[in-house]
Protein backbone atom coordinates (compact mmCIF):
# COMPACT_ATOMS: atom_id res chain seq x y z
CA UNK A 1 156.54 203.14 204.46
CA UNK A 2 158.54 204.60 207.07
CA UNK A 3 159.70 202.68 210.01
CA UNK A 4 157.67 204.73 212.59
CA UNK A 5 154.76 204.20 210.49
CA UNK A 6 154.98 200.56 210.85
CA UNK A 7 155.04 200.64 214.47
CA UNK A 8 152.02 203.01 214.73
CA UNK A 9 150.45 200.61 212.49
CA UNK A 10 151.46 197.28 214.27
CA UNK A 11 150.29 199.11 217.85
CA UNK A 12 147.01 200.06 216.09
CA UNK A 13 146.32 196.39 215.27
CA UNK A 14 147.55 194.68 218.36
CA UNK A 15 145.45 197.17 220.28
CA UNK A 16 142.07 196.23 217.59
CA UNK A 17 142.83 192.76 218.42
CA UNK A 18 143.44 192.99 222.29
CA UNK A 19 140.16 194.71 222.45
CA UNK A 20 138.32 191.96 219.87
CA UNK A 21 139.47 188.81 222.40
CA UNK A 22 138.05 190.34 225.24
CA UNK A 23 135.34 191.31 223.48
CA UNK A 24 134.67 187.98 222.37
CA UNK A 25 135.74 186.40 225.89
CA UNK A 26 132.96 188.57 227.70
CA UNK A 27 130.46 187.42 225.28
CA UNK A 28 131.17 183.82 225.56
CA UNK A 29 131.37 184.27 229.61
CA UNK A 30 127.72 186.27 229.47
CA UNK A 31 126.08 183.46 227.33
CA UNK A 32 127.36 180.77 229.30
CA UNK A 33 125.45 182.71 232.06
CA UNK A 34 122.33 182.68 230.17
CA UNK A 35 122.32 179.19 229.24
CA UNK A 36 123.55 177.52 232.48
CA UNK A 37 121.89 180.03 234.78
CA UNK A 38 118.94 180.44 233.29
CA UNK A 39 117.81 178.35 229.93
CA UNK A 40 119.66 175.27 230.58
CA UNK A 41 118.64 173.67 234.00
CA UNK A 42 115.02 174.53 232.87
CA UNK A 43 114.32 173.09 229.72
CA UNK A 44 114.16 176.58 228.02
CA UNK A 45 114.53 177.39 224.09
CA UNK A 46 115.97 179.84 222.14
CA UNK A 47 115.85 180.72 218.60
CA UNK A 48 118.91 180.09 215.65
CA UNK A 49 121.71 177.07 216.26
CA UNK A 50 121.36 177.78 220.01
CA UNK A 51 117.90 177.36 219.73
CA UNK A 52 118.45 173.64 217.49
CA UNK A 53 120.88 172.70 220.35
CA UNK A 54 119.16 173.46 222.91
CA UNK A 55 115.99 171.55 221.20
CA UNK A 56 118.34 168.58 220.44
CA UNK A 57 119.94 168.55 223.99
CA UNK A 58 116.19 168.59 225.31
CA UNK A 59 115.04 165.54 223.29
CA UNK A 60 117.77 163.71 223.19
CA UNK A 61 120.03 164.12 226.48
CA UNK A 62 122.79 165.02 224.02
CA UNK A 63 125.80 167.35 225.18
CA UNK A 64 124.93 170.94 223.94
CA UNK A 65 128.49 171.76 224.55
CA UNK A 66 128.37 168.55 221.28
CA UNK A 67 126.09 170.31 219.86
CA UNK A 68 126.94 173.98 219.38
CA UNK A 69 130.05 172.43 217.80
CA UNK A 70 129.00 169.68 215.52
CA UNK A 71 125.42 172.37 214.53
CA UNK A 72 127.61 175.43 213.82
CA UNK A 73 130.51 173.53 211.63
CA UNK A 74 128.66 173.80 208.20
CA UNK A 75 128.04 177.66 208.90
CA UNK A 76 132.12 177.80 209.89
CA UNK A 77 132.83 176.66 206.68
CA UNK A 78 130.18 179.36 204.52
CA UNK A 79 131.42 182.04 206.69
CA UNK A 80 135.24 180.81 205.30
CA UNK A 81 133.91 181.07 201.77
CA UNK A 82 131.48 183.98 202.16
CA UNK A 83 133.26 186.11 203.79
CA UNK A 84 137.13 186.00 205.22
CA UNK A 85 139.63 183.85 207.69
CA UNK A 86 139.89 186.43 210.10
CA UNK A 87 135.87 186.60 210.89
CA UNK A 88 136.21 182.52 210.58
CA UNK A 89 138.87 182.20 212.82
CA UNK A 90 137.62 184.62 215.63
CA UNK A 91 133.59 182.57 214.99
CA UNK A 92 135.86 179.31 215.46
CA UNK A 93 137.29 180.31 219.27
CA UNK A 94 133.94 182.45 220.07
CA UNK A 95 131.82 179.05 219.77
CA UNK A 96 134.15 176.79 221.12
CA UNK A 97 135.52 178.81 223.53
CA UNK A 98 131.55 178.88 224.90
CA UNK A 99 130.98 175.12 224.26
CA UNK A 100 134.34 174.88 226.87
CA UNK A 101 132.90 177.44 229.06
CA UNK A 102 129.46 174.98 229.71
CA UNK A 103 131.92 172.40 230.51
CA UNK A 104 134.50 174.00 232.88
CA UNK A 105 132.32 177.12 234.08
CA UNK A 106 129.99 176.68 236.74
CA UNK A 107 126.82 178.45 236.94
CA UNK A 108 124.50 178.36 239.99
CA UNK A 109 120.83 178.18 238.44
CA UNK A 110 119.68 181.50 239.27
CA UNK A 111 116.10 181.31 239.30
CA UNK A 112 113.01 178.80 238.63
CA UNK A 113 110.64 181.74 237.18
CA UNK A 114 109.89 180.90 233.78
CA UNK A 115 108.74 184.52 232.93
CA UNK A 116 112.22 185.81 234.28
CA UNK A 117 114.02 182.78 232.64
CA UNK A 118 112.76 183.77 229.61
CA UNK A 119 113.50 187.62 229.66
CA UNK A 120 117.09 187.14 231.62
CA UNK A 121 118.00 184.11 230.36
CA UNK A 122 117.31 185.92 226.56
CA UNK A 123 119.28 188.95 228.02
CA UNK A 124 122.75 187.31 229.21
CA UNK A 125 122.33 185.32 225.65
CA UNK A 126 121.81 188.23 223.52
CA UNK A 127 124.71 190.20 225.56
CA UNK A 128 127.05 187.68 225.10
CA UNK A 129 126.18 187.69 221.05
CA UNK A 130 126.21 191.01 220.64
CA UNK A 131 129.29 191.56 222.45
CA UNK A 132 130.77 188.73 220.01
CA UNK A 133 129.91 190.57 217.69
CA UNK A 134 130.91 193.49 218.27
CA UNK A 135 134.83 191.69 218.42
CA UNK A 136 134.13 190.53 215.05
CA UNK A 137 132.85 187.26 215.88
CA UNK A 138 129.79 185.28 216.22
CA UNK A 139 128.28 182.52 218.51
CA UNK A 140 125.18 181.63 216.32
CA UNK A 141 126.10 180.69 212.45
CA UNK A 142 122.43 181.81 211.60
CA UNK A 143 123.85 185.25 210.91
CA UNK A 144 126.14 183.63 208.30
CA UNK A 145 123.65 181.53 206.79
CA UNK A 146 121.23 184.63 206.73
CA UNK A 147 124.02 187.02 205.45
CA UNK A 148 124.74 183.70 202.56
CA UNK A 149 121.10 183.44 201.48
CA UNK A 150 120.70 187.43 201.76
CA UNK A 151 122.93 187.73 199.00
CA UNK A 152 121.67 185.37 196.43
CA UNK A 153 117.95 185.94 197.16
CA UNK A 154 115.45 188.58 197.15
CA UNK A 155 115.12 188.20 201.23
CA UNK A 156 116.46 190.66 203.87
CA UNK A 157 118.80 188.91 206.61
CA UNK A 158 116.15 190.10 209.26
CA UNK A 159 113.72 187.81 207.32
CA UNK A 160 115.99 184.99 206.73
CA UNK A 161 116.74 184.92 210.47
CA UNK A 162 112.70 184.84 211.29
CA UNK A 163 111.80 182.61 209.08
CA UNK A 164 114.34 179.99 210.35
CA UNK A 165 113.33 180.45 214.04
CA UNK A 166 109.66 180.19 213.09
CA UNK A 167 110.87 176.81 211.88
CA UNK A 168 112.30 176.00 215.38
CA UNK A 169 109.73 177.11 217.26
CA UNK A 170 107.14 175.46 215.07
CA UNK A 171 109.17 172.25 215.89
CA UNK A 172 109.21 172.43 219.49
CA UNK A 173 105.32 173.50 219.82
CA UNK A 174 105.09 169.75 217.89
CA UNK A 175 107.69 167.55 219.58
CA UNK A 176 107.49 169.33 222.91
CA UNK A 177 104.31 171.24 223.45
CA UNK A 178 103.16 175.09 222.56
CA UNK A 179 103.90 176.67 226.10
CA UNK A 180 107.36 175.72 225.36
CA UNK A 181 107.37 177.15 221.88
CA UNK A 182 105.64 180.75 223.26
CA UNK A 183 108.47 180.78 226.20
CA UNK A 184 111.10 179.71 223.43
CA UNK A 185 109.98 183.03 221.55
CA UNK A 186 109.98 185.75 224.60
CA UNK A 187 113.96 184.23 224.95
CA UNK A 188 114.06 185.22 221.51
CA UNK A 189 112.67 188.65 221.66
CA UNK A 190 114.54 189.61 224.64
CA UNK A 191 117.88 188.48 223.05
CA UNK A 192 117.58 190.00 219.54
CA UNK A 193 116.43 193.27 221.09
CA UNK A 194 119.72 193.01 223.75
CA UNK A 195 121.96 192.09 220.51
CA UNK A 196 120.22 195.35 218.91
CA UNK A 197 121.60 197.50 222.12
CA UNK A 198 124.97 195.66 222.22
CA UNK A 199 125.96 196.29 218.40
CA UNK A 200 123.97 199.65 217.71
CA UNK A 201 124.93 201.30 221.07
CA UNK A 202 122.06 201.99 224.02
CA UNK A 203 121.82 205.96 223.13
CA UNK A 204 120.30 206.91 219.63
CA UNK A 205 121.70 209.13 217.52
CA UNK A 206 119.77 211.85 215.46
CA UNK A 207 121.19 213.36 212.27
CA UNK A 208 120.06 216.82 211.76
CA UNK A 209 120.16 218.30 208.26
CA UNK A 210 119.08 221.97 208.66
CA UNK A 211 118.28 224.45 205.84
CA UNK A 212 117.75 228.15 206.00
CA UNK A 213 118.57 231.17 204.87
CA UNK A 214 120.14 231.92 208.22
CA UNK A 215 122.75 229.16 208.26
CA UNK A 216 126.01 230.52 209.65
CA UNK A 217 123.81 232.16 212.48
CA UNK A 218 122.46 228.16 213.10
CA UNK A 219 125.81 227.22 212.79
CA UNK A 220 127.59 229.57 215.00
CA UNK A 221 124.72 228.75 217.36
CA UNK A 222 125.42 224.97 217.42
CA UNK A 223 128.95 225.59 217.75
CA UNK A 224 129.70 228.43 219.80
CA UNK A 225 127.13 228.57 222.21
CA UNK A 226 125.96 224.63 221.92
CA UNK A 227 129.48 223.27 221.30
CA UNK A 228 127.94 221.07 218.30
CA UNK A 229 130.32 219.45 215.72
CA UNK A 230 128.44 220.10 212.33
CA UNK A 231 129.54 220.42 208.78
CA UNK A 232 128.63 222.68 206.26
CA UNK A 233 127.41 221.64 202.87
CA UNK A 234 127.38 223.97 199.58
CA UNK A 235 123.73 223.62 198.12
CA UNK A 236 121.63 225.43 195.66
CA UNK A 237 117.97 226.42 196.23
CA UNK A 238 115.46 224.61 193.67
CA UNK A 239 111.85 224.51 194.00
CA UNK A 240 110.10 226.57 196.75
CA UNK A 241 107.00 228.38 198.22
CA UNK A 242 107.68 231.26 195.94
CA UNK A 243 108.27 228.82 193.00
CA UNK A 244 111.67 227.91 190.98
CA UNK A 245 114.73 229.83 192.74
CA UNK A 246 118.35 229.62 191.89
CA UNK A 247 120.69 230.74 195.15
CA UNK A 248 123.19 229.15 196.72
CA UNK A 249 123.10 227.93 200.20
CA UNK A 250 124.53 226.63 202.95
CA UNK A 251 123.27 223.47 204.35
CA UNK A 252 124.19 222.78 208.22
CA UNK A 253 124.63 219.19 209.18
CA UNK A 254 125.04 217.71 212.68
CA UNK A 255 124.60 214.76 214.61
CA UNK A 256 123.37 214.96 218.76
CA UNK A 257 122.01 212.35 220.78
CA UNK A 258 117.68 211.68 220.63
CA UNK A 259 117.83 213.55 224.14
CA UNK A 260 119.47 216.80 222.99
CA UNK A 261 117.31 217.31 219.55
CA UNK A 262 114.45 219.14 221.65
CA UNK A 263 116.81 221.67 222.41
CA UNK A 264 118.50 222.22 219.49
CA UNK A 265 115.08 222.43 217.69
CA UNK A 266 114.03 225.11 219.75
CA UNK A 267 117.68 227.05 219.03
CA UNK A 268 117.27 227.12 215.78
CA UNK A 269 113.83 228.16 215.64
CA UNK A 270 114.12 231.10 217.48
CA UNK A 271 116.39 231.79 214.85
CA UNK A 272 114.55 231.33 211.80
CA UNK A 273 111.23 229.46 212.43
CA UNK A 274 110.75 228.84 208.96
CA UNK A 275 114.22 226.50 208.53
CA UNK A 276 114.03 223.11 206.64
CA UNK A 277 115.01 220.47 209.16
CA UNK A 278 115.31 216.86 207.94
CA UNK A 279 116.45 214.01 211.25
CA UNK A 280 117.57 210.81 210.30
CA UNK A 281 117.86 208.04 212.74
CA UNK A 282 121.35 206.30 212.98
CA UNK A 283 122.38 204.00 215.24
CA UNK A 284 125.54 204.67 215.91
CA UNK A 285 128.48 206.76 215.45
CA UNK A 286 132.38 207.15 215.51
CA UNK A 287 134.68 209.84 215.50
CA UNK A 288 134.44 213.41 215.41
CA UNK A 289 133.27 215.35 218.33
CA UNK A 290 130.09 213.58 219.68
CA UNK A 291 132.08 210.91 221.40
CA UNK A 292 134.60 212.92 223.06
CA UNK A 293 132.33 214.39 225.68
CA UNK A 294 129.88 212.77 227.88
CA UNK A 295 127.54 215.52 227.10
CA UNK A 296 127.86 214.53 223.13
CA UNK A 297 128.85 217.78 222.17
């Protein structure tokens, strides 16, 4: 490895890791917002290891700055085993770093409206996990238990993950009462679905596969005129309307944004509006040519 090399590689990483700790130091600073702001000073529940220390704090009077500590150790320690230092080191700061930030941080209590408590309060939360996450850390250790159990089960993470807050909410409609429990689950929603937007990206992203007999017209189309990225695929015809057929083809492949498939649908169809076109969702991408223009082209 040449010497130059090194130092391309050694910027590359301290520049990934720059952009991980503030990452991970917006995230903490947006859930502290959402649990002193909002959840907090209101009695309000969430779901996962927040949710149990927020339940705990609630019953018991017990420091959740304590508790996210001392709740999220045993899921430190599967996330060392499960999966690598790095992730456990960066979980380790992310969740104490917020457990410091309820201490030392404060937070005026924005509002006493338990419908907006529940959808803003969710919102910072789920913005400040997401963001975590997407610096390669977490605040909740439910992912890591789910991601543990996901892997020697039959179960899906997503059902791991609602199965265990079903648990906490069932708890709190008992030891607290059910109006509690039903808030406790609109926090929920609104964080997991702000967590979905943080990590998957707020635009959607449409995969286009696009067969036809008039493919390098399509593709000069999405290229020329619709400055479109795509790639080009060698296929072979198999099985059609006019029965077994043995050609080869070319199969056009691009990715555009949910907004710009209307478009492109009608471009190609007024150039053969018998084409094959299979869209695939994907939720995010990286590289090429659809990030390096605000239009996605």
């Amino acid at each position: 490895m040449t010497i130059s090399r090194r130092e391309r590689l050694a910027r590359l990483n301290l520049i990934h890791n720059t952009q991980d700790v503030v990452l991970i130091v917006i995230g903490v600073l947006l859930a502290a917002v959402g649990l002193k702001g909002f959840l907090l000073p209101n009695g309000f529940l969430d779901g996962g290891v927040t949710g149990i220390s927020l339940l705990i704090n609630r019953l018991t009077g017990i420091s959740i700055s304590l508790l996210l500590i001392l709740i999220n150790i045993p899921f430190i320690l599967l996330a060392y085993k499960q999966l690598s230092l790095s992730f456990t080191i960066k979980a380790l700061a992310a969740i104490v770093g917020l457990a410091s930030a309820l201490v030392f941080i404060k937070v005026p209590v924005i509002t006493s409206d338990k419908l907006l408590i529940a959808i803003f309060g969710g919102f910072f939360l789920g913005a400040g996990i997401g963001m975590s996450v997407r610096g390669g850390a977490v605040l909740d250790g439910t992912e890591v238990l789910a991601l543990y159990i996901n892997r020697k089960t039959v179960l899906t993470m997503g059902e791991v993950i609602m199965y265990f807050n079903i648990l906490i909410f069932g708890v709190a409609a008992i030891l607290i009462n059910i109006e509690t429990a039903m808030y406790a689950m609109l926090t929920y929603l609104s964080a997991s679905k702000t967590v979905d937007f943080i990590i998957s990206g707020f635009e959607e992203y449409i995969a286009l596969t696009i067969i036809s007999p008039e493919s390098e017209l399509i593709r000069k189309t999405l290229t020329l005129k619709m400055r479109k990225g795509v790639t080009v695929f060698k296929g072979k015809s198999g099985f059609g309307k006019r029965g077994h057929v043995e050609s080869e083809i070319d199969i056009v492949y691009t990715v555009v944004t949910r907004l710009e498939v209307h478009r492109i649908l009608d471009e190609i169809e007024k150039i053969d509006g018998k084409a094959f076109i299979v869209q695939h969702n994907i939720n995010d991408t990286k590289g090429g040519m659809i990030k390096r223009r605000a239009t996605h082209g």
